[in-house]
C-alpha atoms as a PDB file:
ATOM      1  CA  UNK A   1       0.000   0.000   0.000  1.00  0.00           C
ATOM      2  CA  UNK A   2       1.974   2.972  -1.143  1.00  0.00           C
ATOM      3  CA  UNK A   3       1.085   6.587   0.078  1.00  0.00           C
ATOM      4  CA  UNK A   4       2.542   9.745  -0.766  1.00  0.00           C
ATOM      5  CA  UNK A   5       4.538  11.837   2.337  1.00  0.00           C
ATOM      6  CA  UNK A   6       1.977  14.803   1.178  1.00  0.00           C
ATOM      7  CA  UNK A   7      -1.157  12.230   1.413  1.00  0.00           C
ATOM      8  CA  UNK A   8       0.271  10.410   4.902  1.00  0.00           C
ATOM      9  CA  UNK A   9       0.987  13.848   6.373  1.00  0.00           C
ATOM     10  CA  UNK A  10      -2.172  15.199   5.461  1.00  0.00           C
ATOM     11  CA  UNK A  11      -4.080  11.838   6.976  1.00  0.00           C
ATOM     12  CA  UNK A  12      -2.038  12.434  10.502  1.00  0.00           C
ATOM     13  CA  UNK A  13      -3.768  15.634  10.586  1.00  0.00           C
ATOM     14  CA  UNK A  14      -7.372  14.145   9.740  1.00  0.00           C
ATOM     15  CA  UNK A  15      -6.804  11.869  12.473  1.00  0.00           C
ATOM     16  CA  UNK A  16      -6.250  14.403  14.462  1.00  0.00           C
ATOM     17  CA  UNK A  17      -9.786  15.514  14.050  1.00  0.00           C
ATOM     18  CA  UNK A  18      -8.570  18.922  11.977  1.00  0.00           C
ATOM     19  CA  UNK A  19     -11.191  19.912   9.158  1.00  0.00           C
ATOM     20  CA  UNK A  20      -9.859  20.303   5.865  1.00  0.00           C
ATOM     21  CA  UNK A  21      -9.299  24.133   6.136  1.00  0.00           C
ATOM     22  CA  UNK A  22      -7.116  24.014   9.691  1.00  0.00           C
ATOM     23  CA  UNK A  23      -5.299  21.197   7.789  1.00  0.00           C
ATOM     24  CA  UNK A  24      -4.766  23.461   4.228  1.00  0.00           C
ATOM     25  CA  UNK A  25      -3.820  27.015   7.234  1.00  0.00           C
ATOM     26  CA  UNK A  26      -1.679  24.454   8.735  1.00  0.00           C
ATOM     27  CA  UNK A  27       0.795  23.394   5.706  1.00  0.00           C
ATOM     28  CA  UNK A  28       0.278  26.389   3.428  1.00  0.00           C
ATOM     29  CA  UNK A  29      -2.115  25.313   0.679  1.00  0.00           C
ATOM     30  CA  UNK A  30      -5.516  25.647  -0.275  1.00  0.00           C
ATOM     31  CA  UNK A  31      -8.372  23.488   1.326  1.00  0.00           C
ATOM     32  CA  UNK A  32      -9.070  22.013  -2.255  1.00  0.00           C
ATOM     33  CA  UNK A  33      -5.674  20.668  -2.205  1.00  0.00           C
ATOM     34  CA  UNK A  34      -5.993  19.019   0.681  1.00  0.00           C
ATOM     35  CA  UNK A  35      -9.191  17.467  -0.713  1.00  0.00           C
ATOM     36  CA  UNK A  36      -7.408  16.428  -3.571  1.00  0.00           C
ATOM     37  CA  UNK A  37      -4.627  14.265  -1.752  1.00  0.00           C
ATOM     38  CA  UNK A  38      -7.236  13.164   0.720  1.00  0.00           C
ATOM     39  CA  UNK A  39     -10.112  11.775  -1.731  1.00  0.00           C
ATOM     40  CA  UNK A  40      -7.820   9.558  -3.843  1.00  0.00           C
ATOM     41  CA  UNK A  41      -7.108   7.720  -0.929  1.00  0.00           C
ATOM     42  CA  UNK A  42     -11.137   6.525  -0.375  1.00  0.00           C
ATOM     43  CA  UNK A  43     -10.563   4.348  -4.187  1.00  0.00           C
ATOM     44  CA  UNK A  44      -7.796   3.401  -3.883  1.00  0.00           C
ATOM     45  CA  UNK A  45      -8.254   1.565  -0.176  1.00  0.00           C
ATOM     46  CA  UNK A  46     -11.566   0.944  -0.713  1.00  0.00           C
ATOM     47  CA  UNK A  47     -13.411   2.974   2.343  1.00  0.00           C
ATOM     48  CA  UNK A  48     -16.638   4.456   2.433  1.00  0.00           C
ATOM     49  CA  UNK A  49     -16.209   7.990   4.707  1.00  0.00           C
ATOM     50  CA  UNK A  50     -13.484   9.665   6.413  1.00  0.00           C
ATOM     51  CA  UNK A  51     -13.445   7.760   9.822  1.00  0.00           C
ATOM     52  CA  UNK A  52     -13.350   4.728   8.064  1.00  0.00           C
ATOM     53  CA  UNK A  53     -10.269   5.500   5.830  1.00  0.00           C
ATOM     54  CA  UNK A  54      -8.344   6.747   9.249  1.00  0.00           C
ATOM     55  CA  UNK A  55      -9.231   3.630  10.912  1.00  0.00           C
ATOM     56  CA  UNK A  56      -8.316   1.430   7.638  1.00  0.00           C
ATOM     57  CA  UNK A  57      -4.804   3.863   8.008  1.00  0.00           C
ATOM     58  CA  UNK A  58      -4.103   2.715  11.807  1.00  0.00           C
ATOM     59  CA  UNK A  59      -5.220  -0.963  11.398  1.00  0.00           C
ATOM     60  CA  UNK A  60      -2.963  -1.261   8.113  1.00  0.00           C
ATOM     61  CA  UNK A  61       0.502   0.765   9.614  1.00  0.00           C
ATOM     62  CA  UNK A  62       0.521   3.610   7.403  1.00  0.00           C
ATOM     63  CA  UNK A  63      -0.052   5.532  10.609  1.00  0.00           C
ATOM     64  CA  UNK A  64       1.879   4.900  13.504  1.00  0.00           C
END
Protein backbone atom coordinates (compact mmCIF):
# COMPACT_ATOMS: atom_id res chain seq x y z
CA UNK A 1 0.00 0.00 0.00
CA UNK A 2 1.97 2.97 -1.14
CA UNK A 3 1.09 6.59 0.08
CA UNK A 4 2.54 9.75 -0.77
CA UNK A 5 4.54 11.84 2.34
CA UNK A 6 1.98 14.80 1.18
CA UNK A 7 -1.16 12.23 1.41
CA UNK A 8 0.27 10.41 4.90
CA UNK A 9 0.99 13.85 6.37
CA UNK A 10 -2.17 15.20 5.46
CA UNK A 11 -4.08 11.84 6.98
CA UNK A 12 -2.04 12.43 10.50
CA UNK A 13 -3.77 15.63 10.59
CA UNK A 14 -7.37 14.15 9.74
CA UNK A 15 -6.80 11.87 12.47
CA UNK A 16 -6.25 14.40 14.46
CA UNK A 17 -9.79 15.51 14.05
CA UNK A 18 -8.57 18.92 11.98
CA UNK A 19 -11.19 19.91 9.16
CA UNK A 20 -9.86 20.30 5.86
CA UNK A 21 -9.30 24.13 6.14
CA UNK A 22 -7.12 24.01 9.69
CA UNK A 23 -5.30 21.20 7.79
CA UNK A 24 -4.77 23.46 4.23
CA UNK A 25 -3.82 27.02 7.23
CA UNK A 26 -1.68 24.45 8.73
CA UNK A 27 0.80 23.39 5.71
CA UNK A 28 0.28 26.39 3.43
CA UNK A 29 -2.12 25.31 0.68
CA UNK A 30 -5.52 25.65 -0.27
CA UNK A 31 -8.37 23.49 1.33
CA UNK A 32 -9.07 22.01 -2.26
CA UNK A 33 -5.67 20.67 -2.20
CA UNK A 34 -5.99 19.02 0.68
CA UNK A 35 -9.19 17.47 -0.71
CA UNK A 36 -7.41 16.43 -3.57
CA UNK A 37 -4.63 14.27 -1.75
CA UNK A 38 -7.24 13.16 0.72
CA UNK A 39 -10.11 11.77 -1.73
CA UNK A 40 -7.82 9.56 -3.84
CA UNK A 41 -7.11 7.72 -0.93
CA UNK A 42 -11.14 6.52 -0.37
CA UNK A 43 -10.56 4.35 -4.19
CA UNK A 44 -7.80 3.40 -3.88
CA UNK A 45 -8.25 1.56 -0.18
CA UNK A 46 -11.57 0.94 -0.71
CA UNK A 47 -13.41 2.97 2.34
CA UNK A 48 -16.64 4.46 2.43
CA UNK A 49 -16.21 7.99 4.71
CA UNK A 50 -13.48 9.66 6.41
CA UNK A 51 -13.44 7.76 9.82
CA UNK A 52 -13.35 4.73 8.06
CA UNK A 53 -10.27 5.50 5.83
CA UNK A 54 -8.34 6.75 9.25
CA UNK A 55 -9.23 3.63 10.91
CA UNK A 56 -8.32 1.43 7.64
CA UNK A 57 -4.80 3.86 8.01
CA UNK A 58 -4.10 2.72 11.81
CA UNK A 59 -5.22 -0.96 11.40
CA UNK A 60 -2.96 -1.26 8.11
CA UNK A 61 0.50 0.77 9.61
CA UNK A 62 0.52 3.61 7.40
CA UNK A 63 -0.05 5.53 10.61
CA UNK A 64 1.88 4.90 13.50
Amino acid sequence: MTISGKEKEALKYVAKGYSFKEIADELGVSASAIEKRIQPLYKRFNVKNLTHLVSFAYENYILP
